[in-house]
Protein backbone atom coordinates (compact mmCIF):
# COMPACT_ATOMS: atom_id res chain seq x y z
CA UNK A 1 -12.28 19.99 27.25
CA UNK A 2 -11.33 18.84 23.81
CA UNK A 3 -12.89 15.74 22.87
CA UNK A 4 -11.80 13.28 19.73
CA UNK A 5 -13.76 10.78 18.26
CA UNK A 6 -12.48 8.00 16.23
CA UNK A 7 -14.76 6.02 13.72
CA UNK A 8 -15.08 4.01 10.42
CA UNK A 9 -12.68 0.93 11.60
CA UNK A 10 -13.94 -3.17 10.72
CA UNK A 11 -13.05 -5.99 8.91
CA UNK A 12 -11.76 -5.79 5.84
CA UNK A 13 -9.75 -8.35 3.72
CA UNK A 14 -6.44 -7.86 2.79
CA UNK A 15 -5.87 -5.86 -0.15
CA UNK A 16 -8.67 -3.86 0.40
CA UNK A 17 -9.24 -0.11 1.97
CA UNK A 18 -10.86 1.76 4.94
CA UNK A 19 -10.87 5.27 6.06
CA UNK A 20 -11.06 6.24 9.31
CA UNK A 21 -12.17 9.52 10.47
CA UNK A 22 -11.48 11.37 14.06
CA UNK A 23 -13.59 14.71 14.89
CA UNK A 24 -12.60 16.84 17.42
CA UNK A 25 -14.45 19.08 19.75
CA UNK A 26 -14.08 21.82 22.36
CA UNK A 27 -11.30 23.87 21.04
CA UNK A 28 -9.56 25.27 17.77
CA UNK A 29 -9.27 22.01 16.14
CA UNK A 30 -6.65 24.06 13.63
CA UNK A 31 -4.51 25.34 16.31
CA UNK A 32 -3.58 21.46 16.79
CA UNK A 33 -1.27 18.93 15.07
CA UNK A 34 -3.04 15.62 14.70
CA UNK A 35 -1.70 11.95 14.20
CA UNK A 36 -2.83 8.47 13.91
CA UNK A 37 -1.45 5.46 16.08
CA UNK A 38 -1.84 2.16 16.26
CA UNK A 39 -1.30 -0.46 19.38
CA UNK A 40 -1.63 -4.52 19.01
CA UNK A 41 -2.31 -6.15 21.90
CA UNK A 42 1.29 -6.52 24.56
CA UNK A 43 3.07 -3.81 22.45
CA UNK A 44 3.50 -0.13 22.42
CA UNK A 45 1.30 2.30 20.84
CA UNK A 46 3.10 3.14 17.72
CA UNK A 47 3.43 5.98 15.23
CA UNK A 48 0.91 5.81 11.72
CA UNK A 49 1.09 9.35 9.96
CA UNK A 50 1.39 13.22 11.67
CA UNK A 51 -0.38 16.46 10.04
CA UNK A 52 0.81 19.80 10.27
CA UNK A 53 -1.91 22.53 11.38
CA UNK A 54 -2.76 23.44 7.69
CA UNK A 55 -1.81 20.05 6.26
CA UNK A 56 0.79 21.21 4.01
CA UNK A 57 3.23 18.97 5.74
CA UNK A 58 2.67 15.58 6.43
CA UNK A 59 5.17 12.59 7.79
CA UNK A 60 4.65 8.71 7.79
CA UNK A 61 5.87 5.37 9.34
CA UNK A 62 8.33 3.32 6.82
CA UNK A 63 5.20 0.42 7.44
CA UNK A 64 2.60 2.30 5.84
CA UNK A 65 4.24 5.12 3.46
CA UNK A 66 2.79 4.59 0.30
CA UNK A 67 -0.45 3.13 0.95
CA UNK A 68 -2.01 5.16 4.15
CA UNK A 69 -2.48 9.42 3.39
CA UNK A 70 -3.80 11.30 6.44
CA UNK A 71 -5.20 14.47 5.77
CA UNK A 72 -7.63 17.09 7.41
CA UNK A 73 -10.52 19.47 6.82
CA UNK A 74 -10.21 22.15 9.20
CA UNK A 75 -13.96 23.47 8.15
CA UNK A 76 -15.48 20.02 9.73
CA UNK A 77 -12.94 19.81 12.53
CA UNK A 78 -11.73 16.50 11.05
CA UNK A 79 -8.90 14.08 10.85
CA UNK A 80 -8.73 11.32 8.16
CA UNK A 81 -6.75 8.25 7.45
CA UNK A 82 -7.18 6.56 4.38
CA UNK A 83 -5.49 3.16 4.42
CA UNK A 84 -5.40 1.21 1.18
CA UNK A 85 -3.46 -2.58 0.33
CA UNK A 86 -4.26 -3.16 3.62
CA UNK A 87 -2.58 -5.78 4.72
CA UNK A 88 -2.77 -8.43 8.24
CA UNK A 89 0.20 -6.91 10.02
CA UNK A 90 -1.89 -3.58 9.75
CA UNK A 91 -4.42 -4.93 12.34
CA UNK A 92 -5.07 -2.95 15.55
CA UNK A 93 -6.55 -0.05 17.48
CA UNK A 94 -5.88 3.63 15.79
CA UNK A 95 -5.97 5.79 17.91
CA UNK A 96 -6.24 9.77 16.63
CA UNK A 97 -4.23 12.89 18.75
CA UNK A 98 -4.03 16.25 18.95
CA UNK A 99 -0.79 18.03 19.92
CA UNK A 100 -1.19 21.84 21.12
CA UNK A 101 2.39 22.54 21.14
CA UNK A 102 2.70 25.67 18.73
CA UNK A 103 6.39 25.09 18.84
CA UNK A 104 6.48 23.07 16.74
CA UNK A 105 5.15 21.69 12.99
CA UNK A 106 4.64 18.32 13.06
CA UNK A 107 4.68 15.35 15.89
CA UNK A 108 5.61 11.77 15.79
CA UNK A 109 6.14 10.41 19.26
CA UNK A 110 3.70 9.23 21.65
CA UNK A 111 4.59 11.96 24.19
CA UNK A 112 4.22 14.97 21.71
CA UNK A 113 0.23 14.39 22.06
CA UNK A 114 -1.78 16.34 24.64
CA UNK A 115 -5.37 14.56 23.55
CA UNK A 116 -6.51 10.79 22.53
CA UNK A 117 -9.24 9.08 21.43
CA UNK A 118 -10.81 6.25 22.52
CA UNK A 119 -9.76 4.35 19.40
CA UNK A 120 -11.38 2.32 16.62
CA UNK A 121 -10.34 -1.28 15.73
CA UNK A 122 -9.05 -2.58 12.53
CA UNK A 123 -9.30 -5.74 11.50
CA UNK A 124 -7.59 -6.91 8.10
CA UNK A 125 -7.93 -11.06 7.24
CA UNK A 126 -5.62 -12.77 4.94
């Protein structure tokens, strides 16, 4: 059973930074591309940032290119986000996934992923 574990979400002003973490357990956590979400409350979980199995390749959302870099340590079995000029609109739940598919590189839609979190909220104030 592979298990993910989101963490290091809050309240931050806008402007400022957070980075969020997600470790994974039970399997080969670099036989698995990873990705952040995000949902807001009444809409659809959305796409943040994808990470290829070594993390040579890496793909973003238009909304946060430029100021969020995911990136992984596949010694610690860990998936980061690091989110900087935050801004309000960035505000939600991320969510972290892991897609076993060895098919292919990289993953951006909600129905690539095989494993979620439980999610971690961020909250940035104007």
């Amino acid at each position: 059973q592979v298990q993910l574990v989101e963490s290091g979400g809050g309240l931050v002003q806008a402007g400022g930074s957070l980075r969020l973490s997600c470790a994974v357990s039970g399997r080969t956590f670099s036989a698995y591309i990873m990705g952040w979400f995000r949902q807001v409350p009444g809409k659809e979980r959305e796409f943040v940032a994808g990470i290829s199995r070594s993390g040579g390749n890496t793909f973003y959302a238009g909304s946060v290119k430029g100021r969020f870099t995911i990136s992984r340590d596949n010694a610690k079995n860990t998936v980061y986000l690091q989110m900087i000029s935050l801004k309000p609109e960035d505000t939600a739940v991320y969510y972290c996934a892991a897609d076993e598919d060895l098919r292919i590189a990289i993953a951006t839609r909600k129905s690539d992923y095989d494993y979620w979190g439980q999610g971690t909220q961020v909250t940035v104030s104007s």
